[in-house]
C-alpha atoms as a PDB file:
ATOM      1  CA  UNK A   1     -48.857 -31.119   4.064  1.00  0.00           C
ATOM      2  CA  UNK A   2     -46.048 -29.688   2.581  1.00  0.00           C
ATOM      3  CA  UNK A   3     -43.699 -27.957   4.768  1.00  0.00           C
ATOM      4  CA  UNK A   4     -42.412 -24.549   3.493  1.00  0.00           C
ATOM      5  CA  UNK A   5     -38.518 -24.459   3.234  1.00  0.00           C
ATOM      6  CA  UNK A   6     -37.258 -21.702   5.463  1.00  0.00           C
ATOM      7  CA  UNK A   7     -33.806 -20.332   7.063  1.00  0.00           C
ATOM      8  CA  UNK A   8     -31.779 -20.796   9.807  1.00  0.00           C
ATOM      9  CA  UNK A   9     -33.883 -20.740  12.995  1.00  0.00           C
ATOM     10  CA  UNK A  10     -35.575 -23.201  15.128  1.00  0.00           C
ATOM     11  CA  UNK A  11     -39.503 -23.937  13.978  1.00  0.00           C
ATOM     12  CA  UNK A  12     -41.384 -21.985  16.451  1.00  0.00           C
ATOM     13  CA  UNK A  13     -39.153 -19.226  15.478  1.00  0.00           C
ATOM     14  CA  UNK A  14     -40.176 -19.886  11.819  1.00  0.00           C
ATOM     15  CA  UNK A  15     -43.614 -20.458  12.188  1.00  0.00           C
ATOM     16  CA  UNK A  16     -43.997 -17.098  14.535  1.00  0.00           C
ATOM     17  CA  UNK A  17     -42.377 -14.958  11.374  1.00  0.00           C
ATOM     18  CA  UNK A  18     -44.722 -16.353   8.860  1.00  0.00           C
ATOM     19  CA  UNK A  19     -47.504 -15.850  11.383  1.00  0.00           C
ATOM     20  CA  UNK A  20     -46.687 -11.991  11.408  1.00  0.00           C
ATOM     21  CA  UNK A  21     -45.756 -11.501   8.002  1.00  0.00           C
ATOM     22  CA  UNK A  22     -49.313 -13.305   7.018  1.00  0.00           C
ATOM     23  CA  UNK A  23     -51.026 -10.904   9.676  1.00  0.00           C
ATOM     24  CA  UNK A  24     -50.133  -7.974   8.130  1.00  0.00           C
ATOM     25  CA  UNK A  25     -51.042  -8.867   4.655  1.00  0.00           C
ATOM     26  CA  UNK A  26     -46.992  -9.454   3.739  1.00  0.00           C
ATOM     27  CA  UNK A  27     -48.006 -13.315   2.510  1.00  0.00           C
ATOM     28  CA  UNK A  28     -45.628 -14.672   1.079  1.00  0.00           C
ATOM     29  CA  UNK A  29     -44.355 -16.788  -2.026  1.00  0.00           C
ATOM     30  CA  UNK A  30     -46.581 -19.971  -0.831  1.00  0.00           C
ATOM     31  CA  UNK A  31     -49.745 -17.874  -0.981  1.00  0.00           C
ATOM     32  CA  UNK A  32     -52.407 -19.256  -3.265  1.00  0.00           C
ATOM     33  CA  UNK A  33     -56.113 -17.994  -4.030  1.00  0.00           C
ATOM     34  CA  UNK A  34     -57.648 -18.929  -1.368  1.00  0.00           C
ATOM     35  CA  UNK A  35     -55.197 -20.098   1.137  1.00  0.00           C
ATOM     36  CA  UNK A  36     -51.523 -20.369   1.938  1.00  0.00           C
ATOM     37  CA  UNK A  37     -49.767 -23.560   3.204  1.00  0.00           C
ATOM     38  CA  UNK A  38     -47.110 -21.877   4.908  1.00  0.00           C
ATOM     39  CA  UNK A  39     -49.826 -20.091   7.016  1.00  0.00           C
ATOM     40  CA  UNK A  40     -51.748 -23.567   7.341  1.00  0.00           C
ATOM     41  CA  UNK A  41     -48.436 -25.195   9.125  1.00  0.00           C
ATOM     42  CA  UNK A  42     -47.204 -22.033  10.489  1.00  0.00           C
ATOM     43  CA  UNK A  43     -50.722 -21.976  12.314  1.00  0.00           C
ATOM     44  CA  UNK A  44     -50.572 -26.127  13.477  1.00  0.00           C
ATOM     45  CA  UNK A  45     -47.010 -25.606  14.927  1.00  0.00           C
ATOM     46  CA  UNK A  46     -47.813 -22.183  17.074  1.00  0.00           C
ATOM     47  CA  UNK A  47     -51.650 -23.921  18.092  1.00  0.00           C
ATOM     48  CA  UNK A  48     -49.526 -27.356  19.162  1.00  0.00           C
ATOM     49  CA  UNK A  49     -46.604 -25.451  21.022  1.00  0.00           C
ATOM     50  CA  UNK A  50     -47.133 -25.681  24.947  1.00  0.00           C
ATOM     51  CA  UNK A  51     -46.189 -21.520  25.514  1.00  0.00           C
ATOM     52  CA  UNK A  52     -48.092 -19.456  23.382  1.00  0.00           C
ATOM     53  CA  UNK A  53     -46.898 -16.357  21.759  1.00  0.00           C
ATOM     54  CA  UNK A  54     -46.931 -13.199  23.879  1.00  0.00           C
ATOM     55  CA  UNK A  55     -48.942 -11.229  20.860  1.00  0.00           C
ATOM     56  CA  UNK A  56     -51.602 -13.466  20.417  1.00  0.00           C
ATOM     57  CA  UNK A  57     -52.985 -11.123  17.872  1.00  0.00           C
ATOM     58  CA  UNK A  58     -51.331 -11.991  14.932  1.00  0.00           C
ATOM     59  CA  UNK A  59     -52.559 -15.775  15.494  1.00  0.00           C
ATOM     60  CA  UNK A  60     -55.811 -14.780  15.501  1.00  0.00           C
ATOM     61  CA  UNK A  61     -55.931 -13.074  12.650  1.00  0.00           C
ATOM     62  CA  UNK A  62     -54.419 -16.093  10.616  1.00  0.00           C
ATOM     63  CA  UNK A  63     -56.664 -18.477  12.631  1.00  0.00           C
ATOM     64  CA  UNK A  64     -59.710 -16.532  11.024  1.00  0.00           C
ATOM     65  CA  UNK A  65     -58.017 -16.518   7.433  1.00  0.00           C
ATOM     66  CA  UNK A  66     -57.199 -20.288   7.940  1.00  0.00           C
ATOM     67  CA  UNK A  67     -60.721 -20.898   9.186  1.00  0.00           C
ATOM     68  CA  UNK A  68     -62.105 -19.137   6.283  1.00  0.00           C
ATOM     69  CA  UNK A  69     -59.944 -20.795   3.396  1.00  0.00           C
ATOM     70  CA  UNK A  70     -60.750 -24.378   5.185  1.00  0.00           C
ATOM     71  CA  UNK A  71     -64.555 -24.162   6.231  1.00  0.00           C
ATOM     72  CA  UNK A  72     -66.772 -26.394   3.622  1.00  0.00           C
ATOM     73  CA  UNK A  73     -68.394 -24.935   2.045  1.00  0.00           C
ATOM     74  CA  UNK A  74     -72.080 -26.078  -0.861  1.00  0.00           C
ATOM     75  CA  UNK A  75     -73.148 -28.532   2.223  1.00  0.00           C
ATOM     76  CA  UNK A  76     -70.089 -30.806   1.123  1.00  0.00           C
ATOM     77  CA  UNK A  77     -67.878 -31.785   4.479  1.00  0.00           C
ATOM     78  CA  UNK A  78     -64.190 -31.517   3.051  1.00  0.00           C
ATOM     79  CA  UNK A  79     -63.095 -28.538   3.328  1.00  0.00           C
ATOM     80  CA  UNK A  80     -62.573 -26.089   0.542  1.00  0.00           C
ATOM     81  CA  UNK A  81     -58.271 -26.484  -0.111  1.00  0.00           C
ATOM     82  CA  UNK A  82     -57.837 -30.214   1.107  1.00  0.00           C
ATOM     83  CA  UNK A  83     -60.771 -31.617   0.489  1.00  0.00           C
ATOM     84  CA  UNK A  84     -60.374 -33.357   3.890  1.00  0.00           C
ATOM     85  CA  UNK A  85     -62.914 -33.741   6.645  1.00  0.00           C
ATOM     86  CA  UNK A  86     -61.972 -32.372   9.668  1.00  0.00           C
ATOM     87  CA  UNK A  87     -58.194 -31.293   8.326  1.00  0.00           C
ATOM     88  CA  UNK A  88     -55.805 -30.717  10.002  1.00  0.00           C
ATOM     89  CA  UNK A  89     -55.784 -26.542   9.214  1.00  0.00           C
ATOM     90  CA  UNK A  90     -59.453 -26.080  10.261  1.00  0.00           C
ATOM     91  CA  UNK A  91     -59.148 -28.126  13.242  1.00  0.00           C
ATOM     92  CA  UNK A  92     -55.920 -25.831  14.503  1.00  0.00           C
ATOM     93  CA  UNK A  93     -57.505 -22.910  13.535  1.00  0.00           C
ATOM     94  CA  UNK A  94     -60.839 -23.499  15.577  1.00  0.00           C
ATOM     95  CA  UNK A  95     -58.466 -24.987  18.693  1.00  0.00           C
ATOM     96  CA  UNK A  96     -56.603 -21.220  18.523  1.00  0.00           C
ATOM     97  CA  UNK A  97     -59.885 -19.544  18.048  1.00  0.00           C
ATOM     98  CA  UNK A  98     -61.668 -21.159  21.207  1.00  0.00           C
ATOM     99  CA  UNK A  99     -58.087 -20.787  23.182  1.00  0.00           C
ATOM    100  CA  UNK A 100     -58.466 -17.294  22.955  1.00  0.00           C
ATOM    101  CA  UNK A 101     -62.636 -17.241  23.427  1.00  0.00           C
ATOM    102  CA  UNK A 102     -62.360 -15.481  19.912  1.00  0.00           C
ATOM    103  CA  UNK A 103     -66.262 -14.228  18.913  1.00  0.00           C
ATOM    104  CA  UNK A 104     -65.698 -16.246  15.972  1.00  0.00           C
ATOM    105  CA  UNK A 105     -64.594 -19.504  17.315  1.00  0.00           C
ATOM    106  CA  UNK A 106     -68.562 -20.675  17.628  1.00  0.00           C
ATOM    107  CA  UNK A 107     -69.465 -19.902  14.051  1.00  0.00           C
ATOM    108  CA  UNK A 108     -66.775 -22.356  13.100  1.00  0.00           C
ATOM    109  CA  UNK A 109     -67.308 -24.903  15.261  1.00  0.00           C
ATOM    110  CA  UNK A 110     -71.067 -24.620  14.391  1.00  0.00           C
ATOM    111  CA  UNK A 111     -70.375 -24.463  10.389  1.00  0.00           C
ATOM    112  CA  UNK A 112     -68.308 -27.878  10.723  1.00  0.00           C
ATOM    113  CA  UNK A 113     -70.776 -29.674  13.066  1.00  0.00           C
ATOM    114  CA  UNK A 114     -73.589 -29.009  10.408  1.00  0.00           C
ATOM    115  CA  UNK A 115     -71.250 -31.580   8.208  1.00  0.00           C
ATOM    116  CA  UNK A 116     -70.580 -33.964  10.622  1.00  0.00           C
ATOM    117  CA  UNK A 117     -67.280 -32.719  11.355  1.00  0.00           C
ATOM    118  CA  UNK A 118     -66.671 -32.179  15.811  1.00  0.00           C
ATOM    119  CA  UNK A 119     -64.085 -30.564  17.708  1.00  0.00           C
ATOM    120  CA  UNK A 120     -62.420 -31.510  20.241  1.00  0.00           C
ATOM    121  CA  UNK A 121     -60.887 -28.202  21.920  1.00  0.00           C
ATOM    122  CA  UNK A 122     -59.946 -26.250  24.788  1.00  0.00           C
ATOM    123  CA  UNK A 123     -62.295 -23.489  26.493  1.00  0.00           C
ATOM    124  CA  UNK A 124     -60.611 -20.281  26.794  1.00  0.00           C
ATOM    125  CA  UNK A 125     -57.400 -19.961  28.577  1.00  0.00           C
ATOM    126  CA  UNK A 126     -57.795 -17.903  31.819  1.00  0.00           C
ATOM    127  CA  UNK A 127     -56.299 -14.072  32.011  1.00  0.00           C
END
């Protein structure tokens, strides 16, 4: 994956600002048709730091677009940007999604496992 070049900051830091920016519909430069990899890695770093953002809501909302970019799609199992199995993205995005107990996170998790593709990922986080 490529990593988007940023500025000075640490990588949480980073990854929480193009989290937001992607939220509200800012994108960015990296933003393609149907997905962005800056939101892809932003998304992996915030899902695999231990202390979650306060405002979860802006991670959901690019968990769903992530999800949505990366589900397969025609009954092939790679999904729709990477052509990967199981990539990375969609696998962060349905971890964040279950986290949360977001109403979507099922609907993924079911639309991979009809491809062969299963989860491993925490139940929602009590409070």
């Amino acid at each position: 994956m490529m990593v988007p070049e940023l500025p000075p900051g640490t990588t949480i830091e980073q990854a929480h600002r193009i989290i937001v920016r992607h939220a509200s519909d800012g994108g960015c430069g990296a933003c393609l048709d149907t997905h962005c990899p800056s939101a892809d890695w932003a998304l992996q770093v915030v899902v695999a730091e231990q202390a979650p953002p306060d405002d979860r809501r802006p991670v959901t909302t690019v968990a769903r677009l992530v999800a949505r970019a990366h589900l397969p799609h025609g009954g092939a199992p790679e999904c729709r940007p990477c052509r990967r199995r199981g990539c990375p993205s969609i696998r962060a995005a349905a971890q964040w999604l279950h986290r949360v107990g977001d109403e979507t996170a099922q609907d993924v998790t079911r639309a991979l496992e009809a491809v062969g593709v299963a989860l491993d990922h925490p139940g929602p986080e009590a409070g």
